[in-house]
PDB file of N, CA and C in Angstrom:
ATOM      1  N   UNK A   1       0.697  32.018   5.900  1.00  0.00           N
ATOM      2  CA  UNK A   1       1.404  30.894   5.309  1.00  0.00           C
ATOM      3  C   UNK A   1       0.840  30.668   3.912  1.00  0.00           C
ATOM      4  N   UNK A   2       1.762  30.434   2.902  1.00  0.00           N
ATOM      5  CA  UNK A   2       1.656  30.023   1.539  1.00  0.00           C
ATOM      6  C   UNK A   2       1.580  28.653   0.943  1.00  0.00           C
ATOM      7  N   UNK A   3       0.887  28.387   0.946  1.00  0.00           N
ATOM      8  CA  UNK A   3       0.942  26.244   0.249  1.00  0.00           C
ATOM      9  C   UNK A   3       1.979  26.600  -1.075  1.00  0.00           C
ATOM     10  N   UNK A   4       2.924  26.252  -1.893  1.00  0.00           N
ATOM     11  CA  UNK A   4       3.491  26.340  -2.643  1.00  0.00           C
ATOM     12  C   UNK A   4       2.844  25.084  -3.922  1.00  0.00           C
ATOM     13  N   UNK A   5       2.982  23.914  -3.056  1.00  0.00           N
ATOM     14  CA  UNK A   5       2.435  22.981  -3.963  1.00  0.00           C
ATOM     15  C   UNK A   5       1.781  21.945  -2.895  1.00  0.00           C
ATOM     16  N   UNK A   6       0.553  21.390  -2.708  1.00  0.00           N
ATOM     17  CA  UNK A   6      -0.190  20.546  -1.827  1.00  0.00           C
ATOM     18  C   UNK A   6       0.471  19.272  -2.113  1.00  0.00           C
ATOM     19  N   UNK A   7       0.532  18.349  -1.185  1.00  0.00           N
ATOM     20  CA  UNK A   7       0.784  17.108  -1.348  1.00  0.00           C
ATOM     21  C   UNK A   7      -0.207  16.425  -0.772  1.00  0.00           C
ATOM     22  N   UNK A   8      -0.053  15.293  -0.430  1.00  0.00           N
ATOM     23  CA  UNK A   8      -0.942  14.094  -0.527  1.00  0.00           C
ATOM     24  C   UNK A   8      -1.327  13.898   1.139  1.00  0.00           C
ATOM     25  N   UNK A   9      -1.877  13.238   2.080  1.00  0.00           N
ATOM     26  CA  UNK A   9      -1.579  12.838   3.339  1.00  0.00           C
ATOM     27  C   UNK A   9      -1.225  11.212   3.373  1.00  0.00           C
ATOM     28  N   UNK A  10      -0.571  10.712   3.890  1.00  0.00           N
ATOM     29  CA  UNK A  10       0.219   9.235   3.633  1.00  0.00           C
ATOM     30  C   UNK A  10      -1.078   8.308   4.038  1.00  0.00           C
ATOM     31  N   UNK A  11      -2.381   7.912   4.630  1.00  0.00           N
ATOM     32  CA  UNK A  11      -3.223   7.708   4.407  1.00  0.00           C
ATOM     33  C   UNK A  11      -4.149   7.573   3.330  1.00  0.00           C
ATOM     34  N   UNK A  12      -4.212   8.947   2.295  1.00  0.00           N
ATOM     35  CA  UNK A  12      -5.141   8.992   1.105  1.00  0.00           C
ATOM     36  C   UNK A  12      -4.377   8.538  -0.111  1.00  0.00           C
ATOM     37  N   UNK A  13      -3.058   8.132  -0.213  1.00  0.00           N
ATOM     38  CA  UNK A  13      -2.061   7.525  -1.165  1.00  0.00           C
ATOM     39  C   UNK A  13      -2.638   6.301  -1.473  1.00  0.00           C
ATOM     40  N   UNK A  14      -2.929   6.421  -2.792  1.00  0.00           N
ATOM     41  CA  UNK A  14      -3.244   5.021  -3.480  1.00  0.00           C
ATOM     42  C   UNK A  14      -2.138   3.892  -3.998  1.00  0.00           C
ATOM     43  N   UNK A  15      -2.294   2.907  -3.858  1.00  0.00           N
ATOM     44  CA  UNK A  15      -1.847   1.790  -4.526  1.00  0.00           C
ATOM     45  C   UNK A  15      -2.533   0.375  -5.590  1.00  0.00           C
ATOM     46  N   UNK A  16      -1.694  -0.177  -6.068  1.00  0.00           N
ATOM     47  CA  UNK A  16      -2.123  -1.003  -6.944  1.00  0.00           C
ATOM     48  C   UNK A  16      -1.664  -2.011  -6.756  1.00  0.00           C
ATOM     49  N   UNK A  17      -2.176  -3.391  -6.640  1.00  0.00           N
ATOM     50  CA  UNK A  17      -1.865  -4.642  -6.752  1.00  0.00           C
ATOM     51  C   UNK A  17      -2.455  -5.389  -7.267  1.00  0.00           C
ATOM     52  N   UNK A  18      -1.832  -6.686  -7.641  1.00  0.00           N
ATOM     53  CA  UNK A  18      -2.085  -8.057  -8.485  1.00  0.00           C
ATOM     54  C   UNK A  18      -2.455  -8.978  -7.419  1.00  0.00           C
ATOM     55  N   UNK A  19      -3.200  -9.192  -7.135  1.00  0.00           N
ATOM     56  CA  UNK A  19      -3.458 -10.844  -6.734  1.00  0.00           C
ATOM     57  C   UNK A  19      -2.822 -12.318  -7.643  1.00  0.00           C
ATOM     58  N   UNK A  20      -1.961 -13.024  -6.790  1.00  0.00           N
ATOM     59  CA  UNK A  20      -1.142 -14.036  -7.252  1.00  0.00           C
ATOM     60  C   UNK A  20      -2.080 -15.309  -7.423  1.00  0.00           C
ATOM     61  N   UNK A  21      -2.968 -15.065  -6.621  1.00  0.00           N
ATOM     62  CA  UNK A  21      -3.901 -16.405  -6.192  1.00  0.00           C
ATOM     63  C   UNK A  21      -4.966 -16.379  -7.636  1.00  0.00           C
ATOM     64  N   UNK A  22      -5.762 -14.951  -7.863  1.00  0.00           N
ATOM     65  CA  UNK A  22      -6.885 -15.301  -8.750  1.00  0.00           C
ATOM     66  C   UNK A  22      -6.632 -13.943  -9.900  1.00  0.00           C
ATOM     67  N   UNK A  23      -5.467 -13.485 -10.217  1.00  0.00           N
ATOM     68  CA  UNK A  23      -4.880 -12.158 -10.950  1.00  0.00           C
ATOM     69  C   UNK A  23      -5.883 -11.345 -11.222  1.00  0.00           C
ATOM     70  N   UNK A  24      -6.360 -10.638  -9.879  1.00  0.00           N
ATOM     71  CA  UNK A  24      -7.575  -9.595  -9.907  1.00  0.00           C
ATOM     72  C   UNK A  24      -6.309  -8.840  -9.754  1.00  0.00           C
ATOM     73  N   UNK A  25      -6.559  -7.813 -10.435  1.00  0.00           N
ATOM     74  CA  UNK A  25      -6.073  -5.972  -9.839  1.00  0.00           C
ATOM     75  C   UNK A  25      -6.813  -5.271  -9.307  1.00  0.00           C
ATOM     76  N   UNK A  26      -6.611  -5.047  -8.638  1.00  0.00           N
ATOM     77  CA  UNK A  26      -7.444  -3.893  -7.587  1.00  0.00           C
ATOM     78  C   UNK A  26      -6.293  -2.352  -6.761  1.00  0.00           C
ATOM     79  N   UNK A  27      -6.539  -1.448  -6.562  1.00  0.00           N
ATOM     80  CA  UNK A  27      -6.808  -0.430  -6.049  1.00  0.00           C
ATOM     81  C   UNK A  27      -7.050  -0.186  -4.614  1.00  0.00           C
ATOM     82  N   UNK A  28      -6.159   0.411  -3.883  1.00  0.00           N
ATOM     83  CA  UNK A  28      -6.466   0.482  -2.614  1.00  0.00           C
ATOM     84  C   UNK A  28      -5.693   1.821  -1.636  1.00  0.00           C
ATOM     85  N   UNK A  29      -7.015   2.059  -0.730  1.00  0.00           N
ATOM     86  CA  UNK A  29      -5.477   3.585  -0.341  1.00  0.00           C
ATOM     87  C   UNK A  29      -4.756   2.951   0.945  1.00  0.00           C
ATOM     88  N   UNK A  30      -3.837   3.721   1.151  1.00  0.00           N
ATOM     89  CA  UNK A  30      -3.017   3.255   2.000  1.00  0.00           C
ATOM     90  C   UNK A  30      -3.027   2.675   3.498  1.00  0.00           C
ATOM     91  N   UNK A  31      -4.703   3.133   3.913  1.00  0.00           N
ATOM     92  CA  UNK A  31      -5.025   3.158   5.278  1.00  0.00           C
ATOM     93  C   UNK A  31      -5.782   2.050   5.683  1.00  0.00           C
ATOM     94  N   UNK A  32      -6.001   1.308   4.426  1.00  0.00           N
ATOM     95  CA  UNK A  32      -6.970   0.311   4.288  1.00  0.00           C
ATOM     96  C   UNK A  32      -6.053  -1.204   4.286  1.00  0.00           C
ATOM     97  N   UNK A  33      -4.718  -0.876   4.713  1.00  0.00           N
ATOM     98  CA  UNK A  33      -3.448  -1.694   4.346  1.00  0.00           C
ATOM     99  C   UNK A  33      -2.894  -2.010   5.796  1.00  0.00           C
ATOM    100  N   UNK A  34      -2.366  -2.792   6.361  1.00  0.00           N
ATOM    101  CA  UNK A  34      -1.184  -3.429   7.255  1.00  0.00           C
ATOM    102  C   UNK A  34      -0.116  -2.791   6.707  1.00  0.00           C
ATOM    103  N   UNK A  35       0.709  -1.940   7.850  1.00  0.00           N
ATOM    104  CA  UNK A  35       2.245  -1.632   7.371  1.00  0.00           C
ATOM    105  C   UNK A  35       3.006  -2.387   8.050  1.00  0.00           C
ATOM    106  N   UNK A  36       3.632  -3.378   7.185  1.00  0.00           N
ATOM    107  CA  UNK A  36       4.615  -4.590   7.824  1.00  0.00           C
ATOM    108  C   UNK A  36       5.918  -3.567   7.742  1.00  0.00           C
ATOM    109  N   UNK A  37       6.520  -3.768   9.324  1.00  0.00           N
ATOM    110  CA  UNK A  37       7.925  -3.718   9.045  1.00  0.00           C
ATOM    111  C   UNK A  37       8.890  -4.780   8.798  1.00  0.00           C
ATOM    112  N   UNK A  38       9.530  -4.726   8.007  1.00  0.00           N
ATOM    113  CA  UNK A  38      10.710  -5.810   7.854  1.00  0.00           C
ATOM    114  C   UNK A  38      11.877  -5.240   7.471  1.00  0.00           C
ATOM    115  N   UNK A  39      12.732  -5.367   8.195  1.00  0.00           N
ATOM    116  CA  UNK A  39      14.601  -4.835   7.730  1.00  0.00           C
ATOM    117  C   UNK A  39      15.147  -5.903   6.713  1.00  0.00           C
ATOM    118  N   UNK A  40      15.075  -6.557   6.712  1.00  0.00           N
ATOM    119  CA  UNK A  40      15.714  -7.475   5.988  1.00  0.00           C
ATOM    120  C   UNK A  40      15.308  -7.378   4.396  1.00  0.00           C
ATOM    121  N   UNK A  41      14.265  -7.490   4.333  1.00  0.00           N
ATOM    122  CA  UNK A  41      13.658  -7.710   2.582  1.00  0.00           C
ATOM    123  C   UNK A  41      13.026  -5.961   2.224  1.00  0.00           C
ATOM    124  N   UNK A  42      13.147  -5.072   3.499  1.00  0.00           N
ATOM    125  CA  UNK A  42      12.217  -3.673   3.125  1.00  0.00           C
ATOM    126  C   UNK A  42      11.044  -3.951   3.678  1.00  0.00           C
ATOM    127  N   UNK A  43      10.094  -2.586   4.021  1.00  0.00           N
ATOM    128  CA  UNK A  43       9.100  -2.761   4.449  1.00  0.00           C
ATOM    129  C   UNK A  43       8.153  -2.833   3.794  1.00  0.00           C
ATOM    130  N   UNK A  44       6.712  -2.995   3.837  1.00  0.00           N
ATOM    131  CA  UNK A  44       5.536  -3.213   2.914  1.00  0.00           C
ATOM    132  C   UNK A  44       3.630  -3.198   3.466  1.00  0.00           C
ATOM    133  N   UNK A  45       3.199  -3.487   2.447  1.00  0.00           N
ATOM    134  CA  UNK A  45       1.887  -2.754   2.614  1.00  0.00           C
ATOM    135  C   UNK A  45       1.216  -4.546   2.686  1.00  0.00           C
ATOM    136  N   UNK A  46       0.640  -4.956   3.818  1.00  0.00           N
ATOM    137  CA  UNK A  46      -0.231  -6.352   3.281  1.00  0.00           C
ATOM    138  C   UNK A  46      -1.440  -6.239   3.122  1.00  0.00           C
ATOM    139  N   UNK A  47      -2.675  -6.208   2.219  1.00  0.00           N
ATOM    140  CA  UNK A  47      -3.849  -6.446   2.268  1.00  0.00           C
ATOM    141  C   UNK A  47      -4.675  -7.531   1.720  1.00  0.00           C
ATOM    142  N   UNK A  48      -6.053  -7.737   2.131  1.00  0.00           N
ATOM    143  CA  UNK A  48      -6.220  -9.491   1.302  1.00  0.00           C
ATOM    144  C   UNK A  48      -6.899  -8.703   0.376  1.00  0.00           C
ATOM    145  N   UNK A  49      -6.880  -9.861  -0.707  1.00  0.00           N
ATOM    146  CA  UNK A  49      -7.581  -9.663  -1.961  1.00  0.00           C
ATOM    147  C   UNK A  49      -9.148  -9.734  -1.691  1.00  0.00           C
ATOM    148  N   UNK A  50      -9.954  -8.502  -2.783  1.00  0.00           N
ATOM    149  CA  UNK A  50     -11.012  -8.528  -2.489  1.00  0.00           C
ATOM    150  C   UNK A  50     -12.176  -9.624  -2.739  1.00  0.00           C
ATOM    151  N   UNK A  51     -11.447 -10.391  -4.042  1.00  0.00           N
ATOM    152  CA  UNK A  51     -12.583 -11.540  -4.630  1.00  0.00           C
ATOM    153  C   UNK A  51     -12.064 -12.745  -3.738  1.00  0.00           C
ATOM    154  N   UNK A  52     -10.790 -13.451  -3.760  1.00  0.00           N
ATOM    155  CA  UNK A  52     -10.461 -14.694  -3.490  1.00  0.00           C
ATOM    156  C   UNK A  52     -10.371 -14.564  -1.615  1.00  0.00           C
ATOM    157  N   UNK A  53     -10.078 -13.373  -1.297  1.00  0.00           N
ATOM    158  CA  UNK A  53      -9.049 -13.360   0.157  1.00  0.00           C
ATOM    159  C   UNK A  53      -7.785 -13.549   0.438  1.00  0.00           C
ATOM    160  N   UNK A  54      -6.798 -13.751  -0.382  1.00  0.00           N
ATOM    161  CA  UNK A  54      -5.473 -14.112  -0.265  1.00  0.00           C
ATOM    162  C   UNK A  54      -4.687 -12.837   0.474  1.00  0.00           C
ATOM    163  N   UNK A  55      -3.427 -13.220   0.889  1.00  0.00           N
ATOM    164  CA  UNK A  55      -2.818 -11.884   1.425  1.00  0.00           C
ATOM    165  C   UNK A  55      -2.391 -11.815  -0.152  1.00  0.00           C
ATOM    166  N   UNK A  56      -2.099 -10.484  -0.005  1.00  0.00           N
ATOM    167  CA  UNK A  56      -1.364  -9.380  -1.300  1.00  0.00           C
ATOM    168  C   UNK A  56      -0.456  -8.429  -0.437  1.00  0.00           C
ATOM    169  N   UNK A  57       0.762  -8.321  -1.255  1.00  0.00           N
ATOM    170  CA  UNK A  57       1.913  -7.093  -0.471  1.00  0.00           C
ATOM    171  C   UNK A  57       2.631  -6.353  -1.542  1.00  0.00           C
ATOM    172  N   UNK A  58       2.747  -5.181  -0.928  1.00  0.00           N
ATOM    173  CA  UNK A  58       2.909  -4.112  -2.237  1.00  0.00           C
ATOM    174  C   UNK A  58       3.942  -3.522  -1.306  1.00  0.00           C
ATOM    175  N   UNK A  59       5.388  -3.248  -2.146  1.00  0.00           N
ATOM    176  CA  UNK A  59       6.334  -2.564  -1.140  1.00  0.00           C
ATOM    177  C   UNK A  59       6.118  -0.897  -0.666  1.00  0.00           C
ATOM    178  N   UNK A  60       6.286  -0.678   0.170  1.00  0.00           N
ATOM    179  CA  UNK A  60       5.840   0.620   0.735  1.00  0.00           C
ATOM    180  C   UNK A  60       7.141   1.460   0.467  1.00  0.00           C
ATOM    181  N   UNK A  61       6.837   3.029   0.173  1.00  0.00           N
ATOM    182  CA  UNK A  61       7.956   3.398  -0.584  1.00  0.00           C
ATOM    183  C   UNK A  61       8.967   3.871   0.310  1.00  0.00           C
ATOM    184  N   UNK A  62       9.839   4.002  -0.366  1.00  0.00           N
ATOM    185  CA  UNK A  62      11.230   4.172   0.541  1.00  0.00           C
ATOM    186  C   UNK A  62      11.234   5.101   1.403  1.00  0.00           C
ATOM    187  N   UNK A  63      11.707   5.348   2.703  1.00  0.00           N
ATOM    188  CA  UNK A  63      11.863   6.485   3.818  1.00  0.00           C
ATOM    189  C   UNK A  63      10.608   7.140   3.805  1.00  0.00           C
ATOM    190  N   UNK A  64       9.266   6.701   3.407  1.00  0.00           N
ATOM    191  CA  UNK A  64       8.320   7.091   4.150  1.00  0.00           C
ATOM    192  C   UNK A  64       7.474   6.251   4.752  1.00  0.00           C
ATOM    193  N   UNK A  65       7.146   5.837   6.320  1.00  0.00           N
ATOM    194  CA  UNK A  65       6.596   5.309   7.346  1.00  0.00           C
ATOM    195  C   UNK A  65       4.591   5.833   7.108  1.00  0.00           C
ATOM    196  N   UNK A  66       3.794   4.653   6.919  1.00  0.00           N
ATOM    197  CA  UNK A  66       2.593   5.645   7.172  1.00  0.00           C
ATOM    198  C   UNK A  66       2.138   6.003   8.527  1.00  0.00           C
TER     199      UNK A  66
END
């Protein structure tokens, strides 16, 4: 078997978010996240912020489930 081009594993996928509560940005991979399902609004990633604790949600990308 030939790898053509490697991809990522849906676990080691990074993301980025804003905290609304104390506007820290922070960095986070995907495994370290709550995968909310929701039909209605799309599904998403919840994690708390690292300085204040607030929830933070970052939409999880389209047609892929982690």
């Amino acid at each position: 078997m030939k790898i053509i081009k490697q991809g990522k594993l849906p676990e080691t996928r990074t993301h980025q978010c804003t905290c609304r509560e104390c506007a820290t940005v922070f960095e986070f991979e995907q495994r370290e996240a709550k995968f909310v399902l929701d039909q209605r609004d799309g599904d998403f990633l919840q994690i708390n912020c690292p300085v204040c604790g607030a929830q933070c949600a970052k939409a999880a990308s389209k047609g892929k489930t982690p």
